[in-house]
PDB file of N, CA and C in Angstrom:
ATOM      1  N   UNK A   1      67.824  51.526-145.846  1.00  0.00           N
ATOM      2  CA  UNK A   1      69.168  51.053-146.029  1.00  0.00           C
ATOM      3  C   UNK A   1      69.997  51.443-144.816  1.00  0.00           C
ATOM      4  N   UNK A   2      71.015  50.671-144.031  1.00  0.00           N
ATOM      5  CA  UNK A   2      72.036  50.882-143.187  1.00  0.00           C
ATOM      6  C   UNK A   2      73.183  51.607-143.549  1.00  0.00           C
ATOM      7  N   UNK A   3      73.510  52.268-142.721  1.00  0.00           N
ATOM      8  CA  UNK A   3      74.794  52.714-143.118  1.00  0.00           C
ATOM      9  C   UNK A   3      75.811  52.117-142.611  1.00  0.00           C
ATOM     10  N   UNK A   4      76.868  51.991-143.633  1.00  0.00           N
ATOM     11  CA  UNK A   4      77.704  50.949-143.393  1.00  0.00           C
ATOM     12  C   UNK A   4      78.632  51.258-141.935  1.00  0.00           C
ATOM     13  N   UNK A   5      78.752  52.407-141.590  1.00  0.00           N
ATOM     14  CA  UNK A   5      79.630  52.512-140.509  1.00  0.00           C
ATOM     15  C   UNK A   5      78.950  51.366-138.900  1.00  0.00           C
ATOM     16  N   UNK A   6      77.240  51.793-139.137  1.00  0.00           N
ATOM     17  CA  UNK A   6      76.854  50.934-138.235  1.00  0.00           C
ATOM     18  C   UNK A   6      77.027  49.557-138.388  1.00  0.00           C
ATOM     19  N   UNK A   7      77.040  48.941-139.233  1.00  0.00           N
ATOM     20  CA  UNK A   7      77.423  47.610-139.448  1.00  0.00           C
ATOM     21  C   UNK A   7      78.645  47.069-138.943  1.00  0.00           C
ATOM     22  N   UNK A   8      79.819  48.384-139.237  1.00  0.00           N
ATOM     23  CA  UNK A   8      81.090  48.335-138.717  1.00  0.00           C
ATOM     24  C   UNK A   8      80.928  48.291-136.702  1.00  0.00           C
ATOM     25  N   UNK A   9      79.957  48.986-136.575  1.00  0.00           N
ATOM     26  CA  UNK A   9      79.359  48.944-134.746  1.00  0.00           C
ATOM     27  C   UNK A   9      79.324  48.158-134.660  1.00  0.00           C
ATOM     28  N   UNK A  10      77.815  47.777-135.159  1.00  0.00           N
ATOM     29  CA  UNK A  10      77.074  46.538-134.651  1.00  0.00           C
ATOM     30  C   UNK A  10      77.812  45.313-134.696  1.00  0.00           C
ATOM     31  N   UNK A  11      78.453  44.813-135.659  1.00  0.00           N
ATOM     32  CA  UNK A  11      79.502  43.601-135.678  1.00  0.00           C
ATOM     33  C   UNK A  11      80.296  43.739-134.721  1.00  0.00           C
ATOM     34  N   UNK A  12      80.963  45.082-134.510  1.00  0.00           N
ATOM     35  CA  UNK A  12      82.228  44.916-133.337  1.00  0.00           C
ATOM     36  C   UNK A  12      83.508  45.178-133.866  1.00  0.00           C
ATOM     37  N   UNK A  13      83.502  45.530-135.428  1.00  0.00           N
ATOM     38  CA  UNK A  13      84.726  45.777-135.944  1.00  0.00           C
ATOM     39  C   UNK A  13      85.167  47.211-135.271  1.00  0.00           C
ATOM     40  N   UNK A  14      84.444  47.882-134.841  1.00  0.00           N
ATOM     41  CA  UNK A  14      85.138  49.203-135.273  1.00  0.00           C
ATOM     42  C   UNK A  14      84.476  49.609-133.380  1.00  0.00           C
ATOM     43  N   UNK A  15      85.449  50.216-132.313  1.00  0.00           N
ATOM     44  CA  UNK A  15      84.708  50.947-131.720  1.00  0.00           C
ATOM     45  C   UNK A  15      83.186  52.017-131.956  1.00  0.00           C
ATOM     46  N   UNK A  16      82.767  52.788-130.999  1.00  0.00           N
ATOM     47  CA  UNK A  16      82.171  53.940-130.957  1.00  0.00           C
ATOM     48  C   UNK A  16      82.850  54.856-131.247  1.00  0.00           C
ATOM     49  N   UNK A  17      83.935  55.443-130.656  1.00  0.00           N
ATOM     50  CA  UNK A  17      85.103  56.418-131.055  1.00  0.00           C
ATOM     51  C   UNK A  17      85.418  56.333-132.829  1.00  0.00           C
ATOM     52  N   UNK A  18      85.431  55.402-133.293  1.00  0.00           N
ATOM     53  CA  UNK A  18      85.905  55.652-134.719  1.00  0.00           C
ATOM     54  C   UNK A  18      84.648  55.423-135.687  1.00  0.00           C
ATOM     55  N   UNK A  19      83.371  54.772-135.250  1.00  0.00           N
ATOM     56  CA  UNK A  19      82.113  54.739-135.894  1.00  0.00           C
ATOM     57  C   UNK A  19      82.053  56.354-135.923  1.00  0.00           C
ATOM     58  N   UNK A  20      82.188  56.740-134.782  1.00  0.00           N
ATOM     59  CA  UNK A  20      81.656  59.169-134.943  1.00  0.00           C
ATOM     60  C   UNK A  20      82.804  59.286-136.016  1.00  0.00           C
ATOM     61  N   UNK A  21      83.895  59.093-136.005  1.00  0.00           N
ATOM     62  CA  UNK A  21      85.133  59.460-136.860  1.00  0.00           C
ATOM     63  C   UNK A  21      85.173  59.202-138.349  1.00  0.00           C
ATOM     64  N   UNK A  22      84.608  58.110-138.631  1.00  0.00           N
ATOM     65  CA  UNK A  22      84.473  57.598-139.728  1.00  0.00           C
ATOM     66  C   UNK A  22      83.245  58.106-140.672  1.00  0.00           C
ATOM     67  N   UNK A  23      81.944  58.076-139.923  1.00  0.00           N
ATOM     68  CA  UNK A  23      81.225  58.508-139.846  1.00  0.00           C
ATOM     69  C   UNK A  23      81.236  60.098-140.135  1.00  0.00           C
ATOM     70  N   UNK A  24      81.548  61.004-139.713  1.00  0.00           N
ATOM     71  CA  UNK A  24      81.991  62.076-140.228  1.00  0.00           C
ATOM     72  C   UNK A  24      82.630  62.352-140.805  1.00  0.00           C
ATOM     73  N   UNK A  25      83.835  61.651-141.295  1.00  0.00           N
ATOM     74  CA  UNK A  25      84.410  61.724-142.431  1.00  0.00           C
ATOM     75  C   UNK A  25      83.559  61.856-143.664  1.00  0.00           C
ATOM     76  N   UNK A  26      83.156  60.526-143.899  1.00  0.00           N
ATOM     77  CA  UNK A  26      82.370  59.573-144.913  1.00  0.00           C
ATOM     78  C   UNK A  26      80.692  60.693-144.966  1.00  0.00           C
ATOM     79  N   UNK A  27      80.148  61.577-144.202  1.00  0.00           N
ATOM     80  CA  UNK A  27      79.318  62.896-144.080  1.00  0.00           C
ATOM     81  C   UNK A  27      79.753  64.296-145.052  1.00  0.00           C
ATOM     82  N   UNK A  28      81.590  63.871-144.744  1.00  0.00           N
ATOM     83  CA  UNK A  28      81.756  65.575-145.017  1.00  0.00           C
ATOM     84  C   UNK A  28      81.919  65.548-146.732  1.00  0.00           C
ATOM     85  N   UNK A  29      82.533  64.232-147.155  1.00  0.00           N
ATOM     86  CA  UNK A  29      82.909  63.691-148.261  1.00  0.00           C
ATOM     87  C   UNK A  29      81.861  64.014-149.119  1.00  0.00           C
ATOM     88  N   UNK A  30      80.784  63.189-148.861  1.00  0.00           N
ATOM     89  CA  UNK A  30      79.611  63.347-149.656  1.00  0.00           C
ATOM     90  C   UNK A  30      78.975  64.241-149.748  1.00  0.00           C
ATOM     91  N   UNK A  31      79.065  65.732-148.478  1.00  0.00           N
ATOM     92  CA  UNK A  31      78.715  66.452-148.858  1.00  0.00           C
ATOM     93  C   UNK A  31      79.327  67.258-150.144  1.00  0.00           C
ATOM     94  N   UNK A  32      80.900  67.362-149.681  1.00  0.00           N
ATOM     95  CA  UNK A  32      81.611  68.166-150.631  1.00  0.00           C
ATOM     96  C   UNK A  32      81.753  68.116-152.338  1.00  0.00           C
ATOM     97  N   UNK A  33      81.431  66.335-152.616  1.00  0.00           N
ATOM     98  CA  UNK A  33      81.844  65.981-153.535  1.00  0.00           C
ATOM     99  C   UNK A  33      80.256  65.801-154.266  1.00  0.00           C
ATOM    100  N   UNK A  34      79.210  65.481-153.582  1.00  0.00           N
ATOM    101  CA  UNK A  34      77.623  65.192-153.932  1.00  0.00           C
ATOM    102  C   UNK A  34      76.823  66.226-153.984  1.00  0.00           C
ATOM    103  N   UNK A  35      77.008  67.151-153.290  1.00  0.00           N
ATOM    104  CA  UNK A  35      75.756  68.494-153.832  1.00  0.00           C
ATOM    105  C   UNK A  35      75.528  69.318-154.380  1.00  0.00           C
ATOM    106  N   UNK A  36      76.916  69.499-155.090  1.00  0.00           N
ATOM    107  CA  UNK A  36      77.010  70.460-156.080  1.00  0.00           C
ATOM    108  C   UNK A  36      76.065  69.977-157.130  1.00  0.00           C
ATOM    109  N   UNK A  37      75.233  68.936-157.177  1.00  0.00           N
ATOM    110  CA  UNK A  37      73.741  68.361-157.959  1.00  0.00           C
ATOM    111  C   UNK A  37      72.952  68.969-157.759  1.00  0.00           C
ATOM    112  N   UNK A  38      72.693  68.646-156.669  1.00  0.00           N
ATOM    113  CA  UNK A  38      71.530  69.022-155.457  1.00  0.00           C
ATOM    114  C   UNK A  38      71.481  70.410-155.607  1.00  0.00           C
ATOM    115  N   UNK A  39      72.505  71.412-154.945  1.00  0.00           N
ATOM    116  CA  UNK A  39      71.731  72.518-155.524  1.00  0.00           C
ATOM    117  C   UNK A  39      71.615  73.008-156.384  1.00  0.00           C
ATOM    118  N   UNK A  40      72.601  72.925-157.342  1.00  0.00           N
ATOM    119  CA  UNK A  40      72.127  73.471-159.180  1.00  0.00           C
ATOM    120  C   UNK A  40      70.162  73.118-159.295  1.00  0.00           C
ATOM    121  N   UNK A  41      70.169  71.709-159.219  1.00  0.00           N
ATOM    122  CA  UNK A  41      68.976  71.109-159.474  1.00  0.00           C
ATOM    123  C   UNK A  41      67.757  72.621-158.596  1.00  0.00           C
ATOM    124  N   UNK A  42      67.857  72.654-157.361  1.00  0.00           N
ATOM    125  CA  UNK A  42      67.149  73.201-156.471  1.00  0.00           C
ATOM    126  C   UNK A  42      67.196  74.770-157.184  1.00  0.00           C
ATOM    127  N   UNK A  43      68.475  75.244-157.649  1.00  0.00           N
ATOM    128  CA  UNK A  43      68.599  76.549-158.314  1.00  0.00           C
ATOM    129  C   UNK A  43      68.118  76.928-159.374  1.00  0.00           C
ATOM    130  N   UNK A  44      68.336  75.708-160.658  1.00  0.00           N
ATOM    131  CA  UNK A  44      67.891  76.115-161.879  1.00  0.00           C
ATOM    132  C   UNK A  44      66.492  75.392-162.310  1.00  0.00           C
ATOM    133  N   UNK A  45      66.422  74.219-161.393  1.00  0.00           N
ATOM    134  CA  UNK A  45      65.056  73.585-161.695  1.00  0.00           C
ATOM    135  C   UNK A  45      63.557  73.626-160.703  1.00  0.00           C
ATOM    136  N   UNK A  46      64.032  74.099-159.649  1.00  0.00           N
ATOM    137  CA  UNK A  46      62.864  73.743-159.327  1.00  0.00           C
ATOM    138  C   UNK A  46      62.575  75.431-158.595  1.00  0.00           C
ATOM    139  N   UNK A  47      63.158  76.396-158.186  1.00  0.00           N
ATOM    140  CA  UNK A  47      62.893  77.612-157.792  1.00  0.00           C
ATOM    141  C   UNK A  47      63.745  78.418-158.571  1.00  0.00           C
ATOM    142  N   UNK A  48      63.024  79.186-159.030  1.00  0.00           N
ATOM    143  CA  UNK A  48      62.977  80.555-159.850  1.00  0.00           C
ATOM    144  C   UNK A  48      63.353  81.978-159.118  1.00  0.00           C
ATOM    145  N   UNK A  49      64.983  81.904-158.849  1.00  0.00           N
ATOM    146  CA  UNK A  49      65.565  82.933-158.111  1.00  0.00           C
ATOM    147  C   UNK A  49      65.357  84.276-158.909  1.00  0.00           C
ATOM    148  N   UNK A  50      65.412  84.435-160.207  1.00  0.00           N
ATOM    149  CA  UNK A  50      64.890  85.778-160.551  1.00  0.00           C
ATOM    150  C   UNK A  50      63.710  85.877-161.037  1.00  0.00           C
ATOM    151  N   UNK A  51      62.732  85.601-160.249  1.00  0.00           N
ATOM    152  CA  UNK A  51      61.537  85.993-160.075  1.00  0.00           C
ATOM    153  C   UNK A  51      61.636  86.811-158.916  1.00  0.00           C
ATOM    154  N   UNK A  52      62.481  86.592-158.082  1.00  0.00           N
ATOM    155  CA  UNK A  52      62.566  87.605-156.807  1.00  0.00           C
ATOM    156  C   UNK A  52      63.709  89.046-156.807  1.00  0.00           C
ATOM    157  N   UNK A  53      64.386  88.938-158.066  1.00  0.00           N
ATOM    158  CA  UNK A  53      65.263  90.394-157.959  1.00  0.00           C
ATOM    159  C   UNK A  53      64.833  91.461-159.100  1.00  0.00           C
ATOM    160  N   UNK A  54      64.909  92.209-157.879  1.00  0.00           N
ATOM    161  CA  UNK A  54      64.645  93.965-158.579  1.00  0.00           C
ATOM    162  C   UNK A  54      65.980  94.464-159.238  1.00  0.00           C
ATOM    163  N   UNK A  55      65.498  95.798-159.204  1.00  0.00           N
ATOM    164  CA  UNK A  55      66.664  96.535-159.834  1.00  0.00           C
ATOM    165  C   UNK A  55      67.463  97.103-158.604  1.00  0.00           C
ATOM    166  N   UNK A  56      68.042  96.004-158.361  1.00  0.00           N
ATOM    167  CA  UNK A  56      68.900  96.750-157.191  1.00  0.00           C
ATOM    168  C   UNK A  56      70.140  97.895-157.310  1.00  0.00           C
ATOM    169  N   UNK A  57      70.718  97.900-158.559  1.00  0.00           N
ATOM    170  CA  UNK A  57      71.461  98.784-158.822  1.00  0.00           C
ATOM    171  C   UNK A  57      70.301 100.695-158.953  1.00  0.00           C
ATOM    172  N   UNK A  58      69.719 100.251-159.776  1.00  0.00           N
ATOM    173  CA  UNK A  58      68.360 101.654-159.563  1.00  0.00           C
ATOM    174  C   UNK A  58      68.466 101.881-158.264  1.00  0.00           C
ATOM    175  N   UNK A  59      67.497 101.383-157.095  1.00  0.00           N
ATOM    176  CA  UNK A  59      67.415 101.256-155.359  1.00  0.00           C
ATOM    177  C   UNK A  59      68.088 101.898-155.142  1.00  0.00           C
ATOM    178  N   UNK A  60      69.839 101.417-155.067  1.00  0.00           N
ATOM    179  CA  UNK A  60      70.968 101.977-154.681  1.00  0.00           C
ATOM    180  C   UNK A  60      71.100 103.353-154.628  1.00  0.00           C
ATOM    181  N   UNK A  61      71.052 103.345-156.582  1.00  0.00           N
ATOM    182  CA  UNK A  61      71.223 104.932-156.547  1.00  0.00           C
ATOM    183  C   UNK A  61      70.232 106.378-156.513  1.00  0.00           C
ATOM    184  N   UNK A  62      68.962 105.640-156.440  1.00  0.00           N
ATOM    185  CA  UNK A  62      67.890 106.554-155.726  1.00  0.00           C
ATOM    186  C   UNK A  62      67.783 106.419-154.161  1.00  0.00           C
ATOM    187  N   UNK A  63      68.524 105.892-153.664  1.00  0.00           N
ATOM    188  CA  UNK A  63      68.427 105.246-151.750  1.00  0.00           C
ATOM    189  C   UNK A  63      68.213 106.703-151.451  1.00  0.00           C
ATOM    190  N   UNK A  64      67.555 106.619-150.244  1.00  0.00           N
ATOM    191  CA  UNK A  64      67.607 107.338-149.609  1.00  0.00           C
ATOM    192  C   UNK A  64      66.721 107.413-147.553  1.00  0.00           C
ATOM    193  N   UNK A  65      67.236 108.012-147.059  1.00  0.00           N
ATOM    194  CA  UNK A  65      66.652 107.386-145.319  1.00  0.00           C
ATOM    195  C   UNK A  65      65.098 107.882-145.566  1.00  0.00           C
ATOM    196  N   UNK A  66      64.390 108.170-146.189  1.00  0.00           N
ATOM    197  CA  UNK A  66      62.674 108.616-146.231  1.00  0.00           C
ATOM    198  C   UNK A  66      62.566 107.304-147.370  1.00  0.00           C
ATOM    199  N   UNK A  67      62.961 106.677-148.077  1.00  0.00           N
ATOM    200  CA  UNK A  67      62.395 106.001-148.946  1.00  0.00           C
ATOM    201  C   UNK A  67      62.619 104.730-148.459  1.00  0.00           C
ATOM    202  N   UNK A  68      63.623 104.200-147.482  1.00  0.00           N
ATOM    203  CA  UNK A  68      64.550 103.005-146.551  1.00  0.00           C
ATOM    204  C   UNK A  68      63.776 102.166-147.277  1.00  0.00           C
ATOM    205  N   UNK A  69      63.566 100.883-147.552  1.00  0.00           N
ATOM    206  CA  UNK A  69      63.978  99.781-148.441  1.00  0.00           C
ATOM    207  C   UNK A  69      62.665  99.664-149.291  1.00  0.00           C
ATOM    208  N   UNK A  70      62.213 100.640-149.427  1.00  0.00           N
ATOM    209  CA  UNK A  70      61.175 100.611-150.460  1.00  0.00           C
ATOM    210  C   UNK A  70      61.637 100.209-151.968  1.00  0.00           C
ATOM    211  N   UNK A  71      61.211  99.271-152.577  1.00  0.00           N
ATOM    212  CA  UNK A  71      61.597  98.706-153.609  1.00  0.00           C
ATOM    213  C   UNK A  71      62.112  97.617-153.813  1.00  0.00           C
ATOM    214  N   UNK A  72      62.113  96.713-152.348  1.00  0.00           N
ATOM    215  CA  UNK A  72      62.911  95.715-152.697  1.00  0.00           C
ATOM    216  C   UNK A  72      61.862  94.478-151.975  1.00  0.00           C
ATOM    217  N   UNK A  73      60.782  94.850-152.188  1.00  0.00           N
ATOM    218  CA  UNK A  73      59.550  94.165-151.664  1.00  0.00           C
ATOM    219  C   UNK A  73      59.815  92.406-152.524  1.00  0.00           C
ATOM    220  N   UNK A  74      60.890  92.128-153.568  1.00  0.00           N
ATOM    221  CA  UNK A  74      60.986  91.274-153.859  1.00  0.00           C
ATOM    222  C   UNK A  74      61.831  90.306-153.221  1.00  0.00           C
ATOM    223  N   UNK A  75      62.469  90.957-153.051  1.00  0.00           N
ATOM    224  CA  UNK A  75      63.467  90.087-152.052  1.00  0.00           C
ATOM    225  C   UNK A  75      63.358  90.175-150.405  1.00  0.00           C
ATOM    226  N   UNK A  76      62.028  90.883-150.063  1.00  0.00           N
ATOM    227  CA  UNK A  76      61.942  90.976-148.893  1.00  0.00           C
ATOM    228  C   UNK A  76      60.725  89.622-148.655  1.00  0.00           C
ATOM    229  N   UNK A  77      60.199  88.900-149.850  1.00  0.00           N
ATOM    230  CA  UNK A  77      58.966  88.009-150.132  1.00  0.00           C
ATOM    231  C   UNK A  77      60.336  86.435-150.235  1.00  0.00           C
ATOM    232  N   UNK A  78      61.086  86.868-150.818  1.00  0.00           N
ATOM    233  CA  UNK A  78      62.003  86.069-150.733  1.00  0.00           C
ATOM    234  C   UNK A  78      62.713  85.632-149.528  1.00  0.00           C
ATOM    235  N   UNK A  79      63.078  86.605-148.940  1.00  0.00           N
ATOM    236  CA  UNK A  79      63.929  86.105-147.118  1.00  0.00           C
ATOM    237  C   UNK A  79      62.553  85.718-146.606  1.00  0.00           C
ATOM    238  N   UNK A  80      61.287  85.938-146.441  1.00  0.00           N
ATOM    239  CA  UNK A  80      60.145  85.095-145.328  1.00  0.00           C
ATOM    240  C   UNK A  80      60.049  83.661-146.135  1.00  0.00           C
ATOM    241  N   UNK A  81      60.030  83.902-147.123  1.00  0.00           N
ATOM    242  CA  UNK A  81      59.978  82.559-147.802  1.00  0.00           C
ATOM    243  C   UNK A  81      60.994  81.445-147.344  1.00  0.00           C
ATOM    244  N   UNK A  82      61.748  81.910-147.371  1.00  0.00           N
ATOM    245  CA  UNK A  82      63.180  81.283-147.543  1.00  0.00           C
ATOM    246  C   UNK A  82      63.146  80.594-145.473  1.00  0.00           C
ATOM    247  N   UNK A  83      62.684  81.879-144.810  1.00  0.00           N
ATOM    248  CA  UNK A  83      62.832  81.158-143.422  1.00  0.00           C
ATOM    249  C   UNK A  83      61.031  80.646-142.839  1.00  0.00           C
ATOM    250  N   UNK A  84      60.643  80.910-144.142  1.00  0.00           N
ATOM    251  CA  UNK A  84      59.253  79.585-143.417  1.00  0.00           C
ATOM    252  C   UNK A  84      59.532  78.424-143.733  1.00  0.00           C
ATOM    253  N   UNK A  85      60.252  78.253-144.855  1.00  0.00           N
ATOM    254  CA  UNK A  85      60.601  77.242-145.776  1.00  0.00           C
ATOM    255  C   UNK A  85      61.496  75.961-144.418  1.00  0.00           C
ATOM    256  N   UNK A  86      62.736  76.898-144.175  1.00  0.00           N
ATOM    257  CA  UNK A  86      63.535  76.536-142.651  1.00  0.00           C
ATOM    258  C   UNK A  86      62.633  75.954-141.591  1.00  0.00           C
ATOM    259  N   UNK A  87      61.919  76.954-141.252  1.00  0.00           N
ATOM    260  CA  UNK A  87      61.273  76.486-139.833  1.00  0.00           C
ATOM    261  C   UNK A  87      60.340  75.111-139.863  1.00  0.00           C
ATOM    262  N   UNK A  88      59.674  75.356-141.286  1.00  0.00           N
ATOM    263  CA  UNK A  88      58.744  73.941-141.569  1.00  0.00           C
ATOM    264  C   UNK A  88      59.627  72.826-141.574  1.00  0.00           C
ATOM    265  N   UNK A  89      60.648  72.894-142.066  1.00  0.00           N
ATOM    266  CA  UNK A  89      62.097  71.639-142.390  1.00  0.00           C
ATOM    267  C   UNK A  89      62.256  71.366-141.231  1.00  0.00           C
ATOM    268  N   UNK A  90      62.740  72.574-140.163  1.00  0.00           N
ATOM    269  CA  UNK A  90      63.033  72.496-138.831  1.00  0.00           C
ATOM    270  C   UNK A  90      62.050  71.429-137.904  1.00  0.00           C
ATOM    271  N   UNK A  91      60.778  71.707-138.033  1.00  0.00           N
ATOM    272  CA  UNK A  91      59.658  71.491-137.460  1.00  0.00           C
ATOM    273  C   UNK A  91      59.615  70.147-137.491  1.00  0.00           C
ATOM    274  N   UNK A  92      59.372  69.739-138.733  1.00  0.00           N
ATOM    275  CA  UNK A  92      59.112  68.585-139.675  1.00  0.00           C
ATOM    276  C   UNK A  92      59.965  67.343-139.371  1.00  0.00           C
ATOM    277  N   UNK A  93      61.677  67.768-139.155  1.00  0.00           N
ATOM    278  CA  UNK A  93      62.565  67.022-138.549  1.00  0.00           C
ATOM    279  C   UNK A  93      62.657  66.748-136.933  1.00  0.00           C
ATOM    280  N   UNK A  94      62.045  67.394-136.519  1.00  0.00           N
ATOM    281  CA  UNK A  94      61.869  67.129-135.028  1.00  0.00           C
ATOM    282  C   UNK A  94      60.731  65.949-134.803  1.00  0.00           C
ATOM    283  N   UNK A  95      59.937  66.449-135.850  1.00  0.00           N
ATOM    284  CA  UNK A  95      58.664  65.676-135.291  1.00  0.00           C
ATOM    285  C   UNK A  95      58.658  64.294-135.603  1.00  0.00           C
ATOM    286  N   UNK A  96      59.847  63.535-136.965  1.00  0.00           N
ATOM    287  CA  UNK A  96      60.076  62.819-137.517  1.00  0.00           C
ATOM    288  C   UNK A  96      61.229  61.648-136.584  1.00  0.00           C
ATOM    289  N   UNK A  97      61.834  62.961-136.272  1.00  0.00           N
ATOM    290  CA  UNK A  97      63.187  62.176-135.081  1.00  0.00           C
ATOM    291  C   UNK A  97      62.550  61.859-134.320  1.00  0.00           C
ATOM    292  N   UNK A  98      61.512  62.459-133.617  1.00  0.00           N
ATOM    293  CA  UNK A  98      60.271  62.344-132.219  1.00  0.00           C
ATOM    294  C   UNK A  98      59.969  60.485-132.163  1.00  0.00           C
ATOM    295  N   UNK A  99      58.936  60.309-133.725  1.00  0.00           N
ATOM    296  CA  UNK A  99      58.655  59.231-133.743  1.00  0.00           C
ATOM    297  C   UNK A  99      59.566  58.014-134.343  1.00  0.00           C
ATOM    298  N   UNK A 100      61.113  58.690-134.459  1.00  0.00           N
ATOM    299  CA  UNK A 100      62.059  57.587-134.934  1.00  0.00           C
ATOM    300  C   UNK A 100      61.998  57.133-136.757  1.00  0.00           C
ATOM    301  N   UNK A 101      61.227  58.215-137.572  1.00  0.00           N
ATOM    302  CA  UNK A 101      61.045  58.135-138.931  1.00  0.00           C
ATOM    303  C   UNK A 101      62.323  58.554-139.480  1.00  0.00           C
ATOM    304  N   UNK A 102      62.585  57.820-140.415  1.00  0.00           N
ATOM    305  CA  UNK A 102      63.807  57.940-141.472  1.00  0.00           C
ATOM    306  C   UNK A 102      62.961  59.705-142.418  1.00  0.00           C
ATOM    307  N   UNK A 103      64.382  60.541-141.905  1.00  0.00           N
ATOM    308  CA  UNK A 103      64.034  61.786-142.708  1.00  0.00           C
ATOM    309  C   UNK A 103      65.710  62.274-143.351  1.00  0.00           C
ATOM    310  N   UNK A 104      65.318  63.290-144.665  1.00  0.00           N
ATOM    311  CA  UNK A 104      66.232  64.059-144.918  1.00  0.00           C
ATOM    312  C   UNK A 104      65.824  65.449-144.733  1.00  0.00           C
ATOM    313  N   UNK A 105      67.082  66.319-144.645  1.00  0.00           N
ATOM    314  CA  UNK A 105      67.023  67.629-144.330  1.00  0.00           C
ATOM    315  C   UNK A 105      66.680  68.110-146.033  1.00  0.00           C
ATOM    316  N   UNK A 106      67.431  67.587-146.964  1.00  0.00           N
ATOM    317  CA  UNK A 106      66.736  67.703-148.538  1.00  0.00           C
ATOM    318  C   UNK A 106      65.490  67.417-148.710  1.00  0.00           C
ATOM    319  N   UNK A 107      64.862  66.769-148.193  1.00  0.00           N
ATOM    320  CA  UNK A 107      63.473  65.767-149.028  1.00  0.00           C
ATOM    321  C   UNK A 107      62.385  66.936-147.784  1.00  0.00           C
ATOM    322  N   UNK A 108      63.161  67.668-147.006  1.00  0.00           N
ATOM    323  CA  UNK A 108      61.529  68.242-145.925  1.00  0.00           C
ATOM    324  C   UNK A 108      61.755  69.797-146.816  1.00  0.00           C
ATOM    325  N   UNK A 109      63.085  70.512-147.056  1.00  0.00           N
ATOM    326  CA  UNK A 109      63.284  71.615-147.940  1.00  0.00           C
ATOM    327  C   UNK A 109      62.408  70.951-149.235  1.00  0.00           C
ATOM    328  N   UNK A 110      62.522  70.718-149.805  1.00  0.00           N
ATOM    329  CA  UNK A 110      61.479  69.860-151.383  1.00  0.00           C
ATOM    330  C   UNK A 110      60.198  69.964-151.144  1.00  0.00           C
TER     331      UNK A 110
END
């Protein structure tokens, strides 16, 4: 599917200057007003955020500099996760833009 701003290009209605303008508008909109779906969905349906938290209040109050973050091996499985997860998205979108493939930054996180 096209997006309509290019149509607004390609015809000639609309400069370049206001295709980026419009265009980002019509970006920020949908983000603000459209993903509050998207991530509930990603939060409550499809990854299981407390599967990764400890007792962080316990941690706290046994902390100490000889024990340094021992105990929180759950959420430490969680941040590599979380930035392999990134880098593959990262990766994935380069290689997609490379050959000119229609990608989302949602559908390579999924």
């Amino acid at each position: 599917m096209v997006h309509p701003v290019y149509c607004l290009l390609g015809s000639g209605t609309v400069t370049l200057g206001w295709a980026y303008f419009l265009g980002s508008i019509m970006e920020i909109v949908g983000a603000t007003l459209l993903s509050g779906d998207v991530i509930e969905k990603v939060v409550n349906g499809i990854v299981n955020i407390d599967a990764y938290t400890s007792n962080k209040n316990n941690i706290i109050e046994n902390w100490s500099p000889e024990n340094g973050t021992q105990g929180l091996e759950d959420e430490k499985l969680l941040v590599i996760g979380c930035m392999s997860v990134m880098l593959g998205s990262g990766i994935w979108q380069m290689v997609a833009s490379f050959f000119s493939w229609s990608v989302a930054g949602t559908h390579c996180i999924i």
